[in-house]
PDB file of N, CA and C in Angstrom:
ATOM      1  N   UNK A   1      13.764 341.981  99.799  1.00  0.00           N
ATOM      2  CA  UNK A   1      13.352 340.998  98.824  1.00  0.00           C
ATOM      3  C   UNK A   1      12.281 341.628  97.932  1.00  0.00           C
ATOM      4  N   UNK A   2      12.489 341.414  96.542  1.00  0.00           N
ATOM      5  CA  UNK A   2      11.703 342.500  95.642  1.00  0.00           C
ATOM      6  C   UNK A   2      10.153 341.277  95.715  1.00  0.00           C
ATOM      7  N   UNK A   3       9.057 342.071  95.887  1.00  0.00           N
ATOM      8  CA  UNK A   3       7.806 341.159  96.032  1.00  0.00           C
ATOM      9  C   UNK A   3       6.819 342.327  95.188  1.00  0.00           C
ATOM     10  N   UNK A   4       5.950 341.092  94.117  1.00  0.00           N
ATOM     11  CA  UNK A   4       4.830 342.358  93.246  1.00  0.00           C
ATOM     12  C   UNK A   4       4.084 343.169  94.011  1.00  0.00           C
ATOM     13  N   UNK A   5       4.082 344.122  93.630  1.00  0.00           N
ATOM     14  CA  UNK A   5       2.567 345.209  94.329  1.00  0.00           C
ATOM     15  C   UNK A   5       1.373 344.484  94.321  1.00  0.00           C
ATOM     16  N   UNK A   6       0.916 343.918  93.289  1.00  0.00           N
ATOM     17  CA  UNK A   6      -0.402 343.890  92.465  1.00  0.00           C
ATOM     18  C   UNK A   6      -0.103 342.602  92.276  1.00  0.00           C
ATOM     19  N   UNK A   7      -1.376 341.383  92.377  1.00  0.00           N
ATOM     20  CA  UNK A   7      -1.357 340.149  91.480  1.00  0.00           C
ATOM     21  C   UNK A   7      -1.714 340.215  89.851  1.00  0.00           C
ATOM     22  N   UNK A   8      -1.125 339.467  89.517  1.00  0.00           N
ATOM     23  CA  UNK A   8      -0.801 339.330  88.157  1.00  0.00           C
ATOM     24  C   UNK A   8      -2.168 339.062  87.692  1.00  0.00           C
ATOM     25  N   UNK A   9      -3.165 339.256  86.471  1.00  0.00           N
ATOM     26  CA  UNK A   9      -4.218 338.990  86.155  1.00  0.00           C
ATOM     27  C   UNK A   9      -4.442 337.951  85.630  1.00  0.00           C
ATOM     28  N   UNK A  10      -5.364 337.249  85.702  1.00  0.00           N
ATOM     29  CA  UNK A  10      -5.337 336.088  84.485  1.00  0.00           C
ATOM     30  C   UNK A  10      -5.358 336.000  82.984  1.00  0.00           C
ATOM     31  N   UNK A  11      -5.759 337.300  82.516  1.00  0.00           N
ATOM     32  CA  UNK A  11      -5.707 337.572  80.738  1.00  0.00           C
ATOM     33  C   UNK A  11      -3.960 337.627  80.989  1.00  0.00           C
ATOM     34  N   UNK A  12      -3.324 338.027  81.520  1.00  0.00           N
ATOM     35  CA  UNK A  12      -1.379 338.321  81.325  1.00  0.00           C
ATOM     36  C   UNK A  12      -0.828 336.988  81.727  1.00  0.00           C
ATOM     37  N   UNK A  13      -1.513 336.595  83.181  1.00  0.00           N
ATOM     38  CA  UNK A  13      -1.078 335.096  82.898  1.00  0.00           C
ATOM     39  C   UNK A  13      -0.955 334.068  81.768  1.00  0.00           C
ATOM     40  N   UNK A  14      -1.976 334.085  81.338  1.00  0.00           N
ATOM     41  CA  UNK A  14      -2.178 333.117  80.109  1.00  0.00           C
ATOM     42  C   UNK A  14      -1.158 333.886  78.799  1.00  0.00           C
ATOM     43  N   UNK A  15      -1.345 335.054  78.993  1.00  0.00           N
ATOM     44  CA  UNK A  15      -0.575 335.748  77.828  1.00  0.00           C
ATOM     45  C   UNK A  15       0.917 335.182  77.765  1.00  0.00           C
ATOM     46  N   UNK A  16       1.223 335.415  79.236  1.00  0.00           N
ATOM     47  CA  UNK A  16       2.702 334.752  79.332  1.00  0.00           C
ATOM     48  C   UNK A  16       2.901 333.343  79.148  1.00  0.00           C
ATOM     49  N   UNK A  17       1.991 332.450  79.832  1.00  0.00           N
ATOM     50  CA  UNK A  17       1.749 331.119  79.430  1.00  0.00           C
ATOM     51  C   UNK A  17       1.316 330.775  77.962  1.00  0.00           C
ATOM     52  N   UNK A  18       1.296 331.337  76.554  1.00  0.00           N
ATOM     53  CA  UNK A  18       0.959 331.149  75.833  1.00  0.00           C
ATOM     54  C   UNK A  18       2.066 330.552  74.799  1.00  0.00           C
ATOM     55  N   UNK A  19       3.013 330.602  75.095  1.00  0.00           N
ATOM     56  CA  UNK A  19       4.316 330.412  74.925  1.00  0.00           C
ATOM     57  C   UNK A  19       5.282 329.039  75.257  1.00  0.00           C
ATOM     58  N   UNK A  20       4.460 328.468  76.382  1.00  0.00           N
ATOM     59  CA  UNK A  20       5.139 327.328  77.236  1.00  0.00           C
ATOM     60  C   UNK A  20       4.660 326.208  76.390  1.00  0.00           C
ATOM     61  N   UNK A  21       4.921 325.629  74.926  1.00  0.00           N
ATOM     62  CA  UNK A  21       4.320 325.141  74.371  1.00  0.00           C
ATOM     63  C   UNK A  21       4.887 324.220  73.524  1.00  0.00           C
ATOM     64  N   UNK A  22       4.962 323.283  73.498  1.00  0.00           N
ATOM     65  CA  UNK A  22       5.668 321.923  72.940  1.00  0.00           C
ATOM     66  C   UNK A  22       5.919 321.616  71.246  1.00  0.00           C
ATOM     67  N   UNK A  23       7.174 321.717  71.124  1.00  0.00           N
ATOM     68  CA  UNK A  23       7.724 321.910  69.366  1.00  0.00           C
ATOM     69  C   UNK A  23       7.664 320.690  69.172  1.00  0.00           C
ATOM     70  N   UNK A  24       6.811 320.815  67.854  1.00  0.00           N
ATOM     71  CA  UNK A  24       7.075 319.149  67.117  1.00  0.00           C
ATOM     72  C   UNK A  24       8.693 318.531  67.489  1.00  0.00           C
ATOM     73  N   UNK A  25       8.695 317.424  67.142  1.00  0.00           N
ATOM     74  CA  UNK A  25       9.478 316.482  66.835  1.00  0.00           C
ATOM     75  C   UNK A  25      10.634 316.525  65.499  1.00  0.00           C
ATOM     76  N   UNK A  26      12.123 316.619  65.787  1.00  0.00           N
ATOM     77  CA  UNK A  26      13.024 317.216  64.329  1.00  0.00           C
ATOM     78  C   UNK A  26      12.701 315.849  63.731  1.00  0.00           C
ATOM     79  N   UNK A  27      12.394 315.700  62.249  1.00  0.00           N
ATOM     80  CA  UNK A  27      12.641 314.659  61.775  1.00  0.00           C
ATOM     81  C   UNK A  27      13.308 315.187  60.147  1.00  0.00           C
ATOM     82  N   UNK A  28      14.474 314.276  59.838  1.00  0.00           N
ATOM     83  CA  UNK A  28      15.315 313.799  58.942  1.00  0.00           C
ATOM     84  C   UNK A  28      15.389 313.296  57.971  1.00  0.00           C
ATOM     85  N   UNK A  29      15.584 313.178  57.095  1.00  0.00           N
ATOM     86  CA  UNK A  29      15.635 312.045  55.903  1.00  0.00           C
ATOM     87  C   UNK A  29      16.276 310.859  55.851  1.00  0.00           C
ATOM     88  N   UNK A  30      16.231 309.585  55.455  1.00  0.00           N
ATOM     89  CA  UNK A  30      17.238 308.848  56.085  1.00  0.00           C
ATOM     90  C   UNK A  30      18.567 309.136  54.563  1.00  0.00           C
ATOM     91  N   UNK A  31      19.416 309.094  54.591  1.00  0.00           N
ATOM     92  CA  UNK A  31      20.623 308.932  54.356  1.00  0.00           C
ATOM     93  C   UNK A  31      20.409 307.820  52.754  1.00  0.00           C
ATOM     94  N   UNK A  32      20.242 306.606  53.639  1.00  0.00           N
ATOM     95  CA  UNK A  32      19.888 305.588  52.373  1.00  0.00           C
ATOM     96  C   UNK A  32      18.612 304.829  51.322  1.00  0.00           C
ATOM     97  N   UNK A  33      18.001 305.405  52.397  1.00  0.00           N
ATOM     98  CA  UNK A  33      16.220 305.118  51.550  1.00  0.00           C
ATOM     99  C   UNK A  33      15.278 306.450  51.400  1.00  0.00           C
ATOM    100  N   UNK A  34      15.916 307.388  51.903  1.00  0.00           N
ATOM    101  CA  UNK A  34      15.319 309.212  51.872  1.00  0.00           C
ATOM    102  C   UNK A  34      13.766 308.982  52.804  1.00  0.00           C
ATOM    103  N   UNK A  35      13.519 308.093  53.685  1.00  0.00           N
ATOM    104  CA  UNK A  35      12.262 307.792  53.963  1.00  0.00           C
ATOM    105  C   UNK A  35      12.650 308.964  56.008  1.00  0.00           C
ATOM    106  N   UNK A  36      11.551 310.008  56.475  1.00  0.00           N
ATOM    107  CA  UNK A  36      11.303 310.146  57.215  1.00  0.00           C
ATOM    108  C   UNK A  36      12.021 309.547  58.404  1.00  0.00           C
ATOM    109  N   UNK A  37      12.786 310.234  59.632  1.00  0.00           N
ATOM    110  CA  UNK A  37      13.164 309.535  60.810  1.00  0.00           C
ATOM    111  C   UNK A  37      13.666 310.698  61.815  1.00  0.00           C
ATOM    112  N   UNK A  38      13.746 310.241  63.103  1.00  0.00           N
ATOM    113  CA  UNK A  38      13.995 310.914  63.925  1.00  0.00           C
ATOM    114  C   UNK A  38      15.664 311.217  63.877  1.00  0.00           C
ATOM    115  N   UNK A  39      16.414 312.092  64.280  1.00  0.00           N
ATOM    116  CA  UNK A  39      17.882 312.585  64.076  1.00  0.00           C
ATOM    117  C   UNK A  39      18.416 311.253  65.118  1.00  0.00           C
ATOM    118  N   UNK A  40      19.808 311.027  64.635  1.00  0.00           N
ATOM    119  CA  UNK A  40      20.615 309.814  65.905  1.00  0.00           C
ATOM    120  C   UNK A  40      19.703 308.437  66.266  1.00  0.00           C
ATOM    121  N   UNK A  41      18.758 308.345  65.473  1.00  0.00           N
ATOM    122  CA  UNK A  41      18.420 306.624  65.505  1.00  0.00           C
ATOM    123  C   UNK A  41      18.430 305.839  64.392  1.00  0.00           C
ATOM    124  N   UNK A  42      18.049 304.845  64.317  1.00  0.00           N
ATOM    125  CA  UNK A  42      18.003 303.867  63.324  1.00  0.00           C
ATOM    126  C   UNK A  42      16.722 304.001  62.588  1.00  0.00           C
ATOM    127  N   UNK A  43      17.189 304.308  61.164  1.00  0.00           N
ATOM    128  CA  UNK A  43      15.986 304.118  60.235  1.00  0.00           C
ATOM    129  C   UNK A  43      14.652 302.663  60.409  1.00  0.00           C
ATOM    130  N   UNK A  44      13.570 303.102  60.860  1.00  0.00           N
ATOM    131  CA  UNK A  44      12.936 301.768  61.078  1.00  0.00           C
ATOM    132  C   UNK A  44      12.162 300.974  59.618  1.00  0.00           C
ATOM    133  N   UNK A  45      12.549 301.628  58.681  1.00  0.00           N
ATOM    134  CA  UNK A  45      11.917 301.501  57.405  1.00  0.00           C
ATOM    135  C   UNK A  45      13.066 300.451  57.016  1.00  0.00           C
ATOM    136  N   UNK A  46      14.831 300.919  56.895  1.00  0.00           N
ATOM    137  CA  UNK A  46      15.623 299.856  55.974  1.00  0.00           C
ATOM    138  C   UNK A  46      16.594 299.370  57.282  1.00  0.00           C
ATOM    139  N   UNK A  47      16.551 300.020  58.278  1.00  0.00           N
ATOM    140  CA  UNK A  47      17.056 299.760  59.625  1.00  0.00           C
ATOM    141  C   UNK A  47      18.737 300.212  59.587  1.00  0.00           C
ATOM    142  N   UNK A  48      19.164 300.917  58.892  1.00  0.00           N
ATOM    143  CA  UNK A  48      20.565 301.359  58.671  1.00  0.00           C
ATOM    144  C   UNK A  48      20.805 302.681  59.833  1.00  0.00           C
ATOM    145  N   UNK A  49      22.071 302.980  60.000  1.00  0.00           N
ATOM    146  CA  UNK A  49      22.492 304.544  60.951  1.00  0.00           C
ATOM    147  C   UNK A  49      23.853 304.404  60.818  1.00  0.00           C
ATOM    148  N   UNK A  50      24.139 305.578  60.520  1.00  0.00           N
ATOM    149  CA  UNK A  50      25.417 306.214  60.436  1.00  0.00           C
ATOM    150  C   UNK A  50      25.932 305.328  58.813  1.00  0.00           C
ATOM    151  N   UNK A  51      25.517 304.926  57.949  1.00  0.00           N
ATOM    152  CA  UNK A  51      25.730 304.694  56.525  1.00  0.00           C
ATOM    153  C   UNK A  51      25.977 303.098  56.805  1.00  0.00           C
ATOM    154  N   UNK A  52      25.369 301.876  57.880  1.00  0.00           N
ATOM    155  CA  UNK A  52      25.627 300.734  58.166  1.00  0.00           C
ATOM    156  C   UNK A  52      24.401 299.990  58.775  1.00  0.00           C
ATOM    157  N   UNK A  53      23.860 298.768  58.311  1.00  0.00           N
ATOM    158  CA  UNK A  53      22.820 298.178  58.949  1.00  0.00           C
ATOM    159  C   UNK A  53      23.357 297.433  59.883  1.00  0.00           C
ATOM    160  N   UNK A  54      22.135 298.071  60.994  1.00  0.00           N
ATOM    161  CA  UNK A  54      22.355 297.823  62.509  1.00  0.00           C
ATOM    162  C   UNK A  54      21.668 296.903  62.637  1.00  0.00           C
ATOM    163  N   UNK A  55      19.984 296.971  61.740  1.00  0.00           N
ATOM    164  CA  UNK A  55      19.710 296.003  62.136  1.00  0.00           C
ATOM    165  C   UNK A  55      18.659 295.278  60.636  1.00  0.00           C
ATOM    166  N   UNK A  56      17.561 294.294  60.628  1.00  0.00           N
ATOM    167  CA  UNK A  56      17.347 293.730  59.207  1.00  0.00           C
ATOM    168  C   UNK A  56      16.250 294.437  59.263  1.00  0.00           C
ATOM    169  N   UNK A  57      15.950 294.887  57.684  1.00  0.00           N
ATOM    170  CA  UNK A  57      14.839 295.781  57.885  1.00  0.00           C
ATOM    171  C   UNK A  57      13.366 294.946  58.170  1.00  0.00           C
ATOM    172  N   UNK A  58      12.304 295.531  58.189  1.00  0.00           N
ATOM    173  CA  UNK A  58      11.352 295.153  58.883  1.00  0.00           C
ATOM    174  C   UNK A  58      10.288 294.674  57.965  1.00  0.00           C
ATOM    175  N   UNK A  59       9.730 293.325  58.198  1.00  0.00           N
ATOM    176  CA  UNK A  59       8.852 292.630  56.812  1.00  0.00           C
ATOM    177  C   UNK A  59       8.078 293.126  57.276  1.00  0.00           C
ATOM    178  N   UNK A  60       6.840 293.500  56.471  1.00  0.00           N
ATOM    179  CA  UNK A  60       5.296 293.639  56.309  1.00  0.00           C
ATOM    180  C   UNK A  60       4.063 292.615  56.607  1.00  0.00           C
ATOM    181  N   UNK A  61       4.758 291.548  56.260  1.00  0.00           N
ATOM    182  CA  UNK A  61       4.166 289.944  56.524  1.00  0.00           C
ATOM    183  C   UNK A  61       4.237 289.862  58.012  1.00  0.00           C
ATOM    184  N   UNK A  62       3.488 290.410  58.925  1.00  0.00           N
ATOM    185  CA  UNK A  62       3.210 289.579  60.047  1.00  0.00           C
ATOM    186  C   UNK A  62       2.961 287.971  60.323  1.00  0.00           C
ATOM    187  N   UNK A  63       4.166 287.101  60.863  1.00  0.00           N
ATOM    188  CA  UNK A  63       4.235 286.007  61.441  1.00  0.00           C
ATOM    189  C   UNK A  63       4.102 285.686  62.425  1.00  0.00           C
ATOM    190  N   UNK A  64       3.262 284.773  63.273  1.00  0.00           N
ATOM    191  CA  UNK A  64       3.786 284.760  65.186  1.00  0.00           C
ATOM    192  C   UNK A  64       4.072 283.339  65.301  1.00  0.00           C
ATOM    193  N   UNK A  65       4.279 282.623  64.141  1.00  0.00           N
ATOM    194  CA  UNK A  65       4.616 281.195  64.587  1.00  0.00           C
ATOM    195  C   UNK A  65       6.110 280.873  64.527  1.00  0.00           C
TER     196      UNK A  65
END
């Protein structure tokens, strides 16, 4: 079983760990309002996907009654 000679240092550790490091987020244009969105969901700005509203887009006017 192949096993290191030597422990690995911590400046090479981190060197190698410098890498393990989290890529933004792909985001898209939407299709029908050109506004920002994540790929394969529903635009939350006009609420459309795949060229069809899924769902009504979203008022600005907060109501809770």
């Amino acid at each position: 079983m192949a096993v290191p000679k030597q422990k690995q240092s911590h400046s090479r550790t981190t060197k190698r760990r410098s890498q393990h490091k989290i890529s933004s987020p792909a985001i898209n244009a939407c299709p029908v309002c050109h506004s920002p969105r994540r790929p394969h969901r529903v635009c939350p700005s006009c609420g459309t996907y795949a060229g069809r509203e899924v769902l009504a887009p979203e008022q600005h006017g907060h109501s809770h009654d």
